[in-house]
Protein backbone atom coordinates (compact mmCIF):
# COMPACT_ATOMS: atom_id res chain seq x y z
CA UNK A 1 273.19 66.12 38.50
CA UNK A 2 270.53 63.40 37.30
CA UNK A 3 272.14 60.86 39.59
CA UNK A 4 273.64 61.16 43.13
CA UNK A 5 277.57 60.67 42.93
CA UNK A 6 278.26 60.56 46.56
CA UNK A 7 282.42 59.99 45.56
CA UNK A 8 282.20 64.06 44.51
CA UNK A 9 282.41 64.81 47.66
CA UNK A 10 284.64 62.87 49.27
CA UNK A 11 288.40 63.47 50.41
CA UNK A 12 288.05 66.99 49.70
CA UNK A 13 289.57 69.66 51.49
CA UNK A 14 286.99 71.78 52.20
CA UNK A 15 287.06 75.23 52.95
CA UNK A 16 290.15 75.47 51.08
CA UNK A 17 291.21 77.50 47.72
CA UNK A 18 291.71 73.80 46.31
CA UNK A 19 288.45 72.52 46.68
CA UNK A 20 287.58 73.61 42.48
CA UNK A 21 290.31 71.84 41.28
CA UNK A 22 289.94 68.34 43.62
CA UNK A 23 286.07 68.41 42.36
CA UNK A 24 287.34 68.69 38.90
CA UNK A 25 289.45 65.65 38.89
CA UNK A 26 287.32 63.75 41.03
CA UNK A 27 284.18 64.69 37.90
CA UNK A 28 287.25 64.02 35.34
CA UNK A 29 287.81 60.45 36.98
CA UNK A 30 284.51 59.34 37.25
CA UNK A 31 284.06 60.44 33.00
CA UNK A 32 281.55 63.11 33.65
CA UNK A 33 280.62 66.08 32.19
CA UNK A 34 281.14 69.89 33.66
CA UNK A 35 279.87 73.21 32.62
CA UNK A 36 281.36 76.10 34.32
CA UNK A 37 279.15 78.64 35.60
CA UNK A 38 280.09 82.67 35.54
CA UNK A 39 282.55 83.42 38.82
CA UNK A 40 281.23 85.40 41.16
CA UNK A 41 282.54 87.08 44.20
CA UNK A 42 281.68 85.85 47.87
CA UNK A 43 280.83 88.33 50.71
CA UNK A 44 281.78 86.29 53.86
CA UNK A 45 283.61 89.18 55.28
CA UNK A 46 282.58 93.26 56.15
CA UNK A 47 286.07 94.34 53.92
CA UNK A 48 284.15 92.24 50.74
CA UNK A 49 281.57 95.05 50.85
CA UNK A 50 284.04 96.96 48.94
CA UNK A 51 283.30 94.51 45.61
CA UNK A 52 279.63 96.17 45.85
CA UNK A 53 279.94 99.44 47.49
CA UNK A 54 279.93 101.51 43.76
CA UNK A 55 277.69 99.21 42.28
CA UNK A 56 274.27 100.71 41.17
CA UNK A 57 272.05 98.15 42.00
CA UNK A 58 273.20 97.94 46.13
CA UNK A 59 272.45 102.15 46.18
CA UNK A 60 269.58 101.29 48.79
CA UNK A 61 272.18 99.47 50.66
CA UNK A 62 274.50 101.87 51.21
CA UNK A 63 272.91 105.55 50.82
CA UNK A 64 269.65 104.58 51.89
CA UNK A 65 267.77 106.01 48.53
CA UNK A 66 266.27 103.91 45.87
CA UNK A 67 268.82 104.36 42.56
CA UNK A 68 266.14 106.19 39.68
CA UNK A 69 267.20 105.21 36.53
CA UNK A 70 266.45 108.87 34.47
CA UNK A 71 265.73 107.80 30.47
CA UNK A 72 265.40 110.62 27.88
CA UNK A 73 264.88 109.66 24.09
CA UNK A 74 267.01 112.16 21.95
CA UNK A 75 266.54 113.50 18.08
CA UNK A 76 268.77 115.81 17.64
CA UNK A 77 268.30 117.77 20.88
CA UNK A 78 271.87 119.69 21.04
CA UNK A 79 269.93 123.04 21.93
CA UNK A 80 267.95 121.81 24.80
CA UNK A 81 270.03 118.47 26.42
CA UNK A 82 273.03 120.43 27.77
CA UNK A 83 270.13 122.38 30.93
CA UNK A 84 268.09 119.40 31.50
CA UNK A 85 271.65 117.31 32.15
CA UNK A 86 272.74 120.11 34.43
CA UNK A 87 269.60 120.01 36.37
CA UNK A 88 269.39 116.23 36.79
CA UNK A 89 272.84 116.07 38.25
CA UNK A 90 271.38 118.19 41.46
CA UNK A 91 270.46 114.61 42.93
CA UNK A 92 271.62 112.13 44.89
CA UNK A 93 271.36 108.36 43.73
CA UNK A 94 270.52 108.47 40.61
CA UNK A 95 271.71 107.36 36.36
CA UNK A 96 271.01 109.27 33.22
CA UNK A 97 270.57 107.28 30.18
CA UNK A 98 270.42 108.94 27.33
CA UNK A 99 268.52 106.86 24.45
CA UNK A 100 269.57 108.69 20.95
CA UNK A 101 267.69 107.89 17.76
CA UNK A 102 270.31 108.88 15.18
CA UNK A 103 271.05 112.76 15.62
CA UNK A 104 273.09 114.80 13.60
CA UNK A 105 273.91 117.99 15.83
CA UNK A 106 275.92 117.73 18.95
CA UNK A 107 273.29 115.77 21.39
CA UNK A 108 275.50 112.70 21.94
CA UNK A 109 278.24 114.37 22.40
CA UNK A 110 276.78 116.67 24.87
CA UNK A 111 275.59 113.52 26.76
CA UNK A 112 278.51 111.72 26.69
CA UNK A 113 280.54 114.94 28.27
CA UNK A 114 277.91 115.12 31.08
CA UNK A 115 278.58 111.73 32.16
CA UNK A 116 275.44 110.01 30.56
CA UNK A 117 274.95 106.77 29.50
CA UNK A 118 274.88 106.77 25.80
CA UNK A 119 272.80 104.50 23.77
CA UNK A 120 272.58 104.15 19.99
CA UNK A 121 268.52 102.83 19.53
CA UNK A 122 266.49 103.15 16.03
CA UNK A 123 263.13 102.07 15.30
CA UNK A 124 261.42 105.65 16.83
CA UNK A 125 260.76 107.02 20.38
CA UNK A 126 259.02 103.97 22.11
CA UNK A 127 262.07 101.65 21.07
CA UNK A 128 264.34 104.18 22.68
CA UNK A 129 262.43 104.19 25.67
CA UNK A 130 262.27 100.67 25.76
CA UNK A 131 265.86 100.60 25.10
CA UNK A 132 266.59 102.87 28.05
CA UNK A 133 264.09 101.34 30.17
CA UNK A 134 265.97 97.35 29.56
CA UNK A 135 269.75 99.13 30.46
CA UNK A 136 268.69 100.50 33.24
CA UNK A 137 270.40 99.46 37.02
CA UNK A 138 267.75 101.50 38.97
CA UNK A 139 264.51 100.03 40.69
CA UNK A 140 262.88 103.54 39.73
CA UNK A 141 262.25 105.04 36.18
CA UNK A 142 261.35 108.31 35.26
CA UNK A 143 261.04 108.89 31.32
CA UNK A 144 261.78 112.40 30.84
CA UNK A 145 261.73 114.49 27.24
CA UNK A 146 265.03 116.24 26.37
CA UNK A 147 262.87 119.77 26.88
CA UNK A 148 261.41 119.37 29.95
CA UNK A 149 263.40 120.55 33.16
CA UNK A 150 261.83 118.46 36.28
CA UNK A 151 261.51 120.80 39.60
CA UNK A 152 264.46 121.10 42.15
CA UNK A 153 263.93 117.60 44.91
CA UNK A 154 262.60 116.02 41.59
CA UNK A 155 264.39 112.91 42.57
CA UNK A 156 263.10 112.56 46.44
CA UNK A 157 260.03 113.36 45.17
CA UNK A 158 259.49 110.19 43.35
CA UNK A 159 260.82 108.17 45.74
CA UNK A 160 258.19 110.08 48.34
CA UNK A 161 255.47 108.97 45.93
CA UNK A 162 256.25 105.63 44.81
CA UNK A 163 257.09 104.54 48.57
CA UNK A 164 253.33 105.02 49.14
CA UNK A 165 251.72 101.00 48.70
CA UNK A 166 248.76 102.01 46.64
CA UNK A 167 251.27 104.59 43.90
CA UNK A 168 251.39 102.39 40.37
CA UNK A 169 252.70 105.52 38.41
CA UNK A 170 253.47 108.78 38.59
CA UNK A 171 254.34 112.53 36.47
CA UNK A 172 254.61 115.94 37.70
CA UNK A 173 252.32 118.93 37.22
CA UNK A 174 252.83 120.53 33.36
CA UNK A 175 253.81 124.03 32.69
CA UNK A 176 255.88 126.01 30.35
CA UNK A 177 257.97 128.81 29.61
CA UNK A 178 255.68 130.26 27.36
CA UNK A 179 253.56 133.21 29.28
CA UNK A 180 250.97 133.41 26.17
CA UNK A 181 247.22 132.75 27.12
CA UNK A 182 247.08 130.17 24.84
CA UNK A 183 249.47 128.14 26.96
CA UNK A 184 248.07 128.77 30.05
CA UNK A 185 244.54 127.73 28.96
CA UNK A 186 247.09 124.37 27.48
CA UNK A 187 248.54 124.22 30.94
CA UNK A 188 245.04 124.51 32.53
CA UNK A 189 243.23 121.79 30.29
CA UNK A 190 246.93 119.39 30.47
CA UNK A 191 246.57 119.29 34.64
CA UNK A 192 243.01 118.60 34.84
CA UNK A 193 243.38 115.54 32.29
CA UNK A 194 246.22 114.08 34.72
CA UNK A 195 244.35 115.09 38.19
CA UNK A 196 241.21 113.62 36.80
CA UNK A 197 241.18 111.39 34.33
CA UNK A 198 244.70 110.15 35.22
CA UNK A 199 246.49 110.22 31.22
CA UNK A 200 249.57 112.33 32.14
CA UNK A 201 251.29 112.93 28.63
CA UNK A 202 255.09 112.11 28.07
CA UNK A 203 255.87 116.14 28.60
CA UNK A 204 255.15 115.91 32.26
CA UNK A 205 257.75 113.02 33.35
CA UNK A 206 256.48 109.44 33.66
CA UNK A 207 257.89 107.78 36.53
CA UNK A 208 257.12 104.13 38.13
CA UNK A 209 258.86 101.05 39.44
CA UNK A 210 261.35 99.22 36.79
CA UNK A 211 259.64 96.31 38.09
CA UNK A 212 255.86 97.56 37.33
CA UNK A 213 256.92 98.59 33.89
CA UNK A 214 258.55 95.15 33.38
CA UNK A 215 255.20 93.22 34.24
CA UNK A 216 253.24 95.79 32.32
CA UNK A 217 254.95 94.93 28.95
């Protein structure tokens, strides 16, 4: 209100189911306007826990664990989704959101079936992270390529890390399947540029506060 209209709130039986409706008619009488506001559920009692209990974003609450939000940009990524999905689901407390940018194969499908979040983004891999990023319910990220299979504990691992004050950001260590010298000398050069110089690439698993990457940009 712009004005004080001390008659609102008079003869009204409050702490009653009727006192909506009597404010209504007394707004009604007096000829001004109201605009309704979204209905919401109050939690005056322990059994009104129950509205919240299964609701991502009161996780901490109730488990004790930070919910991590896990964001994976897809391109046709049939032949590699279907093990990373299995070995995210080894955690406690946390959502997979699945960001595809148009495939063809049977990625979405394959996420869909795992239980993943499913969303259609174009506009390249930075819009589907972005995408991913804005959707998700968790106060943790971690952006995580369709090929790369985090370690076992990946999940309390994070949450280990980011609980530390002076943690911005986060990835893991980088290695591959591939036993060739070539790719250990890769794996050799890709660890020192994270240990040192900090510039973790996308491979590794980039993981940070939703709220850091919101004030970043």
């Amino acid at each position: 209100m712009k004005l004080f209209h001390p008659e609102l709130f008079v003869a009204i039986d409050w702490g009653t189911g009727h006192v909506y409706e009597q404010t209504l008619d007394i707004i009604k009488r007096l000829g001004l306007n109201a605009a309704e506001l979204p209905l919401f559920s109050d939690l005056d009692r322990p059994d009104d826990l129950a509205v919240i209990c299964n609701d991502p974003r009161f996780t901490d609450v109730f488990t004790g664990k930070s919910l991590l939000s896990v964001i994976i940009p897809t391109l046709n990524e049939a032949a590699a989704l279907g093990r990373v999905l299995d070995r995210l689901q080894r955690a406690d407390a946390i959502e997979v959101i699945v960001a595809d940018g148009g495939s063809r194969d049977d990625t979405r499908k394959i996420a869909v079936q795992a239980g993943a979040r499913l969303l259609e983004v174009s506009g390249g891999r930075a819009a589907q992270l972005n995408a991913g990023a804005a959707a998700a319910k968790g106060r943790l990220l971690l952006f995580l390529h369709a090929d790369t299979l985090p370690p076992d504990g990946y999940d309390n691992l994070i949450r280990l890390a980011l609980e530390r004050p002076a943690t911005v950001a986060g990835a893991f260590r980088f290695k591959t399947d591939n036993s060739a010298a070539v790719m250990r000398l890769i794996e050799l050069i890709t660890n020192f540029r994270s240990a040192v110089l900090r510039w973790p690439y996308g491979d590794q698993g980039l993981f940070m506060e939703k709220r850091v990457f919101d004030e970043m940009g």
